[in-house]
PDB file of N, CA and C in Angstrom:
ATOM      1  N   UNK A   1     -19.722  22.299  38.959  1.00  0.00           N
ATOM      2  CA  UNK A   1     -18.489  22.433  38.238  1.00  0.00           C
ATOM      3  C   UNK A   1     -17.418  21.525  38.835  1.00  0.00           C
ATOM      4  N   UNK A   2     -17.735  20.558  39.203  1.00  0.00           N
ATOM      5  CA  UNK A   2     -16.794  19.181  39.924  1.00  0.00           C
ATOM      6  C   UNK A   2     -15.425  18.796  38.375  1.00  0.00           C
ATOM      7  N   UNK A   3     -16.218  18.955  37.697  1.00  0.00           N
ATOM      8  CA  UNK A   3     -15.141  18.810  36.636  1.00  0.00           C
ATOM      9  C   UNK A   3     -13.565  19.695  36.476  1.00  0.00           C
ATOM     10  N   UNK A   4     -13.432  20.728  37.466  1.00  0.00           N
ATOM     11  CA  UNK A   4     -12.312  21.354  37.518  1.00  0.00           C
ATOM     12  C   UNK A   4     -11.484  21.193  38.422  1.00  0.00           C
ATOM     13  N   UNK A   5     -12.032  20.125  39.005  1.00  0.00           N
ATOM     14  CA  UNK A   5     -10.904  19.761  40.500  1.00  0.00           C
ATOM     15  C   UNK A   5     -11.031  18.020  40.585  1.00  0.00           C
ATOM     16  N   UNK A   6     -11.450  17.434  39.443  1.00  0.00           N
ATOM     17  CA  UNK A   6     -11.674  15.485  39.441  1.00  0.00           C
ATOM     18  C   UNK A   6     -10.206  15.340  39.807  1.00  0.00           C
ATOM     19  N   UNK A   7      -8.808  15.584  39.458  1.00  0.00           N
ATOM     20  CA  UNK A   7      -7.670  14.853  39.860  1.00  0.00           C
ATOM     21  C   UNK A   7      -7.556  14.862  41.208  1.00  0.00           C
ATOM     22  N   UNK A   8      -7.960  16.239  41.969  1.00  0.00           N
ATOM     23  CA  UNK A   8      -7.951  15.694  43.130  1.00  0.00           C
ATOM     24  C   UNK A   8      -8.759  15.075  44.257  1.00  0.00           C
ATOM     25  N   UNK A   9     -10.067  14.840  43.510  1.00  0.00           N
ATOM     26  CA  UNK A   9     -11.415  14.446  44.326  1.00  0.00           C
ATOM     27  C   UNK A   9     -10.280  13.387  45.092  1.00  0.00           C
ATOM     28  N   UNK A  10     -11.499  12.939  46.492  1.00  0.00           N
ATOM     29  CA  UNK A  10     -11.379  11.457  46.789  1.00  0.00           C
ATOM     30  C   UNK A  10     -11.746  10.408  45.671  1.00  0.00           C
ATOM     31  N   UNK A  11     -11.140   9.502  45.926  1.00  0.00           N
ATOM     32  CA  UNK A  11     -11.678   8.222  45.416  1.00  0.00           C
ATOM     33  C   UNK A  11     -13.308   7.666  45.993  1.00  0.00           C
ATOM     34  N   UNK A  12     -14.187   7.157  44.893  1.00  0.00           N
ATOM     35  CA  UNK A  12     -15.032   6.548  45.511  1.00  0.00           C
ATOM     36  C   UNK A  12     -15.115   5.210  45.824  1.00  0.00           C
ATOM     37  N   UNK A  13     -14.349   4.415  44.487  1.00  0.00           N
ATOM     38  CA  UNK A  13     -14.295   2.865  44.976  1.00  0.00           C
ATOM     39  C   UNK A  13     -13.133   2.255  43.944  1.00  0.00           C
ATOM     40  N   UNK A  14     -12.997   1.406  44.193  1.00  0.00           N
ATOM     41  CA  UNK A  14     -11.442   0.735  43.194  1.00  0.00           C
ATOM     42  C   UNK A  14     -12.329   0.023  42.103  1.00  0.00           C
ATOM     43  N   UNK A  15     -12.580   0.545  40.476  1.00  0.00           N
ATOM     44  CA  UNK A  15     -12.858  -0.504  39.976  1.00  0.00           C
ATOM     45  C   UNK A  15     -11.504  -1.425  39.267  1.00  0.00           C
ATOM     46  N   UNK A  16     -11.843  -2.330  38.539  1.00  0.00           N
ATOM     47  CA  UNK A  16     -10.651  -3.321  37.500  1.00  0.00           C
ATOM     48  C   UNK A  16     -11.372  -3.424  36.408  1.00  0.00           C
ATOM     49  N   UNK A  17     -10.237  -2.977  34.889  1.00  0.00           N
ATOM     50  CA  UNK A  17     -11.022  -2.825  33.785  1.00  0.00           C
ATOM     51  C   UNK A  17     -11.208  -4.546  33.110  1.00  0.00           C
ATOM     52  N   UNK A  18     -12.213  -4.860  32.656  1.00  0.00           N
ATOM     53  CA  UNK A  18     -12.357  -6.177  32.433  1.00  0.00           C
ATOM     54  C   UNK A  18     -12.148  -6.559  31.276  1.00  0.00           C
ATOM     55  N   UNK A  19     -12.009  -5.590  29.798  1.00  0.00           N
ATOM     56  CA  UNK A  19     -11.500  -5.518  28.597  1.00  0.00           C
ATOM     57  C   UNK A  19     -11.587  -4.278  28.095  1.00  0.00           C
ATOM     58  N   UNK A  20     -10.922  -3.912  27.009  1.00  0.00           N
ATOM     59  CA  UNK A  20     -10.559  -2.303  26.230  1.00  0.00           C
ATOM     60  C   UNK A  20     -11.175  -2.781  24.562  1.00  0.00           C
ATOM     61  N   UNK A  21     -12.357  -3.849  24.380  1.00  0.00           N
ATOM     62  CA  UNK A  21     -12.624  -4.301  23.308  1.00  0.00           C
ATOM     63  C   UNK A  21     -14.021  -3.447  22.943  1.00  0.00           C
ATOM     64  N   UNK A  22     -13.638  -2.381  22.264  1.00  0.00           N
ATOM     65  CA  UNK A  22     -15.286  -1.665  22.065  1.00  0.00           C
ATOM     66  C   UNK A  22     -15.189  -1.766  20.819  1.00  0.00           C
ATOM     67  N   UNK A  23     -16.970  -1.400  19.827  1.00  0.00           N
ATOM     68  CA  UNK A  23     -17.552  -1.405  19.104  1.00  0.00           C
ATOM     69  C   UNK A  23     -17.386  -0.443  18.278  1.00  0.00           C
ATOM     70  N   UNK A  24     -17.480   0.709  18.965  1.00  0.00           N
ATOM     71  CA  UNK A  24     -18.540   1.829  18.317  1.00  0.00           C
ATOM     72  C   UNK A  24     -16.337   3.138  18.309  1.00  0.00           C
ATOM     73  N   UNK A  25     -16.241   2.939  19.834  1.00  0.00           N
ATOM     74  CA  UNK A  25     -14.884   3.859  19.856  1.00  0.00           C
ATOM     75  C   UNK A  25     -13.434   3.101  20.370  1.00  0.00           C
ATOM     76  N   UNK A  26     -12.370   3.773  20.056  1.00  0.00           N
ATOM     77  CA  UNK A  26     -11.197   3.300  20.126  1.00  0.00           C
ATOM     78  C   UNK A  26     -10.917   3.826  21.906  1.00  0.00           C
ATOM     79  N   UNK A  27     -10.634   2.347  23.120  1.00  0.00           N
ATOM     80  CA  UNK A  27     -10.869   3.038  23.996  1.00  0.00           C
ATOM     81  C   UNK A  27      -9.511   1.923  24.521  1.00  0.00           C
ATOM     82  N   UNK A  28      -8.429   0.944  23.466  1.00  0.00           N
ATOM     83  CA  UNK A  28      -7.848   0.357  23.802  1.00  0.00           C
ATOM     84  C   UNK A  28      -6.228   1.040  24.408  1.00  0.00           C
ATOM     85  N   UNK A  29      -5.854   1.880  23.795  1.00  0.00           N
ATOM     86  CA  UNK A  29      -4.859   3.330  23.933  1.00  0.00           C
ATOM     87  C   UNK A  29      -5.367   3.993  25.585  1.00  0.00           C
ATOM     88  N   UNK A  30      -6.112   3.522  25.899  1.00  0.00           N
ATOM     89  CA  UNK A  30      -6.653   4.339  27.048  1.00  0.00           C
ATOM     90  C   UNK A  30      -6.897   3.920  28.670  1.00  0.00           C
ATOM     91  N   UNK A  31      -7.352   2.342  28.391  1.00  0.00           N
ATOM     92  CA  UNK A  31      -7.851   1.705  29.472  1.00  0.00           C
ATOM     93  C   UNK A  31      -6.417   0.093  28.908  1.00  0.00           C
ATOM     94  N   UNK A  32      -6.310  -0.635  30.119  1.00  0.00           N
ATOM     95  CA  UNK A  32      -5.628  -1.578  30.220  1.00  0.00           C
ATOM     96  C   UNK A  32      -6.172  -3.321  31.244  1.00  0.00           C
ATOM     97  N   UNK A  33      -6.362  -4.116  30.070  1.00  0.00           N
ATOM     98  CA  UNK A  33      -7.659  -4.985  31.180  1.00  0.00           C
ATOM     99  C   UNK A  33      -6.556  -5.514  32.337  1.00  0.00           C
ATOM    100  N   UNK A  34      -7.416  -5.893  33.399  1.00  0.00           N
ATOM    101  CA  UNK A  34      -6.333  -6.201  34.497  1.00  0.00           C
ATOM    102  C   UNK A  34      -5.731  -4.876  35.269  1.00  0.00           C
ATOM    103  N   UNK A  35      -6.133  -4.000  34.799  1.00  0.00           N
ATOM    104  CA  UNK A  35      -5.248  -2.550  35.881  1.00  0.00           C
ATOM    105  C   UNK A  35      -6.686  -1.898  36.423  1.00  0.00           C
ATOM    106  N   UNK A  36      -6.295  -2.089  38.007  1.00  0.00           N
ATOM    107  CA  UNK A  36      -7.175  -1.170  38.517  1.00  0.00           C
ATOM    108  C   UNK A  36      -7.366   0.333  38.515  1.00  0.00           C
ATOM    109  N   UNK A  37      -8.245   0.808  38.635  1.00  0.00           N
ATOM    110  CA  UNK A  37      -8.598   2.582  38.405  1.00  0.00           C
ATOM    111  C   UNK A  37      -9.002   2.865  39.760  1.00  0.00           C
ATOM    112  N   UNK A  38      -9.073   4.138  40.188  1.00  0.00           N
ATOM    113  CA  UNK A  38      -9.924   4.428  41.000  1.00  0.00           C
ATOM    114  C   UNK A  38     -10.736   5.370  40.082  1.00  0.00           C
ATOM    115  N   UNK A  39     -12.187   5.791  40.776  1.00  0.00           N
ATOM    116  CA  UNK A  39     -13.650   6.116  40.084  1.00  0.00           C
ATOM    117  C   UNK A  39     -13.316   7.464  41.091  1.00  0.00           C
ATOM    118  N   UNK A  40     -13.571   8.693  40.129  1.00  0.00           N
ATOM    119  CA  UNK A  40     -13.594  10.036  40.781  1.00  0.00           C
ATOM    120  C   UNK A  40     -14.604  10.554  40.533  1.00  0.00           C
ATOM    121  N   UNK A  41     -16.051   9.495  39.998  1.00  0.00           N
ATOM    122  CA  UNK A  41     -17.050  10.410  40.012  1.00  0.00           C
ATOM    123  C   UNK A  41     -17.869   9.193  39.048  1.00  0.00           C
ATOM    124  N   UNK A  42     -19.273   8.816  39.094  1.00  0.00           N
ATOM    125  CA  UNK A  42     -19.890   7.922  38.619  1.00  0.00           C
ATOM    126  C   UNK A  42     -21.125   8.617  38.268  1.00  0.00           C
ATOM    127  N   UNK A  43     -21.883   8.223  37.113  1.00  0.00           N
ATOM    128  CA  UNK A  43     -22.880   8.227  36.678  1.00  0.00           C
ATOM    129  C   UNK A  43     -23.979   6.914  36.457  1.00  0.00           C
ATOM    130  N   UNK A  44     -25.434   7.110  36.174  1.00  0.00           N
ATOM    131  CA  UNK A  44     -25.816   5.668  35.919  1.00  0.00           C
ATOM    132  C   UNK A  44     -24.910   4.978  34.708  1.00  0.00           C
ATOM    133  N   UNK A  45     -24.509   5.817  33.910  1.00  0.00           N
ATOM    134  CA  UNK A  45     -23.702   5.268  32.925  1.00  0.00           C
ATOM    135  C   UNK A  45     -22.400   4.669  32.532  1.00  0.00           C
ATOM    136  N   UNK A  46     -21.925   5.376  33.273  1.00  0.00           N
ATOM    137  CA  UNK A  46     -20.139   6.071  33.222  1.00  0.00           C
ATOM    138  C   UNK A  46     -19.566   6.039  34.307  1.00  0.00           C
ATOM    139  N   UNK A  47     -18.158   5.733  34.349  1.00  0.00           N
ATOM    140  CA  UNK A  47     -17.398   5.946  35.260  1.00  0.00           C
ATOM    141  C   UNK A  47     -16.540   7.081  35.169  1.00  0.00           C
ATOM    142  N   UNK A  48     -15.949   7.710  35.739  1.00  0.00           N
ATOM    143  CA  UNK A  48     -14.935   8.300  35.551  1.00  0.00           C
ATOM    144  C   UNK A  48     -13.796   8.594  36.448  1.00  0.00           C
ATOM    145  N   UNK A  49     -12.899   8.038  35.440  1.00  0.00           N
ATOM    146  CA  UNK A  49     -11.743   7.596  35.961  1.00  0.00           C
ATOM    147  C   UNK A  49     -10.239   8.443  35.344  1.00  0.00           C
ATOM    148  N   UNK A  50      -9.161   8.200  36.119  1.00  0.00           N
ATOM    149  CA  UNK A  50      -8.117   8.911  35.506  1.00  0.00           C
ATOM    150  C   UNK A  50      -7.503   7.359  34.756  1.00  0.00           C
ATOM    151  N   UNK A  51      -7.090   7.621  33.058  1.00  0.00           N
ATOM    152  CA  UNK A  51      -6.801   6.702  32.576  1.00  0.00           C
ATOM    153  C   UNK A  51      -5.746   6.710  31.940  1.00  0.00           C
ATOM    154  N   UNK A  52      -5.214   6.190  31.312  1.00  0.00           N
ATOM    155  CA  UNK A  52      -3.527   5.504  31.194  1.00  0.00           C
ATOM    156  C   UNK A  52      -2.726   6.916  30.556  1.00  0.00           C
ATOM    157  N   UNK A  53      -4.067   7.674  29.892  1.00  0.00           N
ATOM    158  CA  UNK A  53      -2.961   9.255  29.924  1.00  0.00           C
ATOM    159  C   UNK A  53      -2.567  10.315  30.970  1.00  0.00           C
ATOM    160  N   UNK A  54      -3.378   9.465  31.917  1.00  0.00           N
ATOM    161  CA  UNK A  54      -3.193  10.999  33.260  1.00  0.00           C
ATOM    162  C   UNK A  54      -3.876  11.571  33.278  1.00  0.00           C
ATOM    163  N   UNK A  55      -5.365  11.619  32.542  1.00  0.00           N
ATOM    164  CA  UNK A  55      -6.051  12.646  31.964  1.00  0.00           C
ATOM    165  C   UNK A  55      -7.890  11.760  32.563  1.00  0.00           C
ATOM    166  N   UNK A  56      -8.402  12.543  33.307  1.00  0.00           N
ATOM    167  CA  UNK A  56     -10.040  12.110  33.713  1.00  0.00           C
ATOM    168  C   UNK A  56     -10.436  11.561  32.278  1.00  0.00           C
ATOM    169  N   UNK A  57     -11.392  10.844  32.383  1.00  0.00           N
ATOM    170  CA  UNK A  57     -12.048  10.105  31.250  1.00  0.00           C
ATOM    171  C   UNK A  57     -13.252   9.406  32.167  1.00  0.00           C
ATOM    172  N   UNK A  58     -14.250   9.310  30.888  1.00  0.00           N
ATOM    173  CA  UNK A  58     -15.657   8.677  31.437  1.00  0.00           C
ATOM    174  C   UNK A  58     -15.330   7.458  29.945  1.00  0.00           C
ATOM    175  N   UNK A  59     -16.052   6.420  31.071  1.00  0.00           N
ATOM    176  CA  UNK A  59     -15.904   5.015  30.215  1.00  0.00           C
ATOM    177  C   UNK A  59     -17.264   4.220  30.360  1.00  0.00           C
ATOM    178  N   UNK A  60     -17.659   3.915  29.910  1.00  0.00           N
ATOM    179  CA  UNK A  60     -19.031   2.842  29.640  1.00  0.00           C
ATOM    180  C   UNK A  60     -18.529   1.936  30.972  1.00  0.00           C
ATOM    181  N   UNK A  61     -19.978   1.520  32.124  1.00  0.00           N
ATOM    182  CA  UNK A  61     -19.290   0.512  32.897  1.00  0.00           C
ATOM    183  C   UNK A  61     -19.342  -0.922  32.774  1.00  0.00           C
ATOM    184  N   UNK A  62     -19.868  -1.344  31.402  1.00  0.00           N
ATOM    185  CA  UNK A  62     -19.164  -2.506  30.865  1.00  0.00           C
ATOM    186  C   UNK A  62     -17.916  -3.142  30.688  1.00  0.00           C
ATOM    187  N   UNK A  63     -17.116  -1.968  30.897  1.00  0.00           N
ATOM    188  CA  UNK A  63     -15.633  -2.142  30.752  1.00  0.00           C
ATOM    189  C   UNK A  63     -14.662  -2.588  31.679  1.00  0.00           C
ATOM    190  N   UNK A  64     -15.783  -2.798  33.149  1.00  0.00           N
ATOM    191  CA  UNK A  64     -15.064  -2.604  34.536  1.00  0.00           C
ATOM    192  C   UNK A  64     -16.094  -3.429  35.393  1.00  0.00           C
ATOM    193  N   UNK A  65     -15.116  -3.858  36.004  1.00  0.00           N
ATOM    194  CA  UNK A  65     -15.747  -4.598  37.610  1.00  0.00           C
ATOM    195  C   UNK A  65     -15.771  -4.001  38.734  1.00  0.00           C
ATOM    196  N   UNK A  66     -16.213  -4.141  39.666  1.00  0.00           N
ATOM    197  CA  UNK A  66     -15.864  -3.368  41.226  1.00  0.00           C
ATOM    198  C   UNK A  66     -15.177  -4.276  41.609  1.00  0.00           C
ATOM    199  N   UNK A  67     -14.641  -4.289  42.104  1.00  0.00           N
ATOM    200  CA  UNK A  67     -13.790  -4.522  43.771  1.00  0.00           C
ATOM    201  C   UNK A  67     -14.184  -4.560  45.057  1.00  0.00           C
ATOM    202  N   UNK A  68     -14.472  -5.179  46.163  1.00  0.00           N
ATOM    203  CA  UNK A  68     -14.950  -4.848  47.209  1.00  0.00           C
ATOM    204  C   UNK A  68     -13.338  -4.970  48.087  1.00  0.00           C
TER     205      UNK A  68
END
């Protein structure tokens, strides 16, 4: 049940979103290319991140680069 405490997890790593241009869902309202996130929890799929509403969100990681 990690999902009831994600705002305050640690961070795991800094990603940077690399575009908000999707296909299928509207994810431009949400993510901002050029602004870094931090990742409060990753899947093989997904990131999840707190995004431009304040609000946890999982995003395709096509959308994002890492950072070292």
């Amino acid at each position: 049940m990690i999902h009831l405490n994600w705002e305050e997890r640690d961070t795991e790593k800094t990603i940077e979103c690399v575009h908000a241009d999707a296909q299928k869902f509207i994810v431009n309202n949400k993510l901002t290319p050029g602004k870094q996130y931090e990742v409060k929890n990753e899947t093989e799929a997904f990131y999840f991140i707190m995004d431009n509403s304040n609000r946890i969100g999982g995003f395709y990681k096509n959308y994002f680069k890492e950072l070292k």
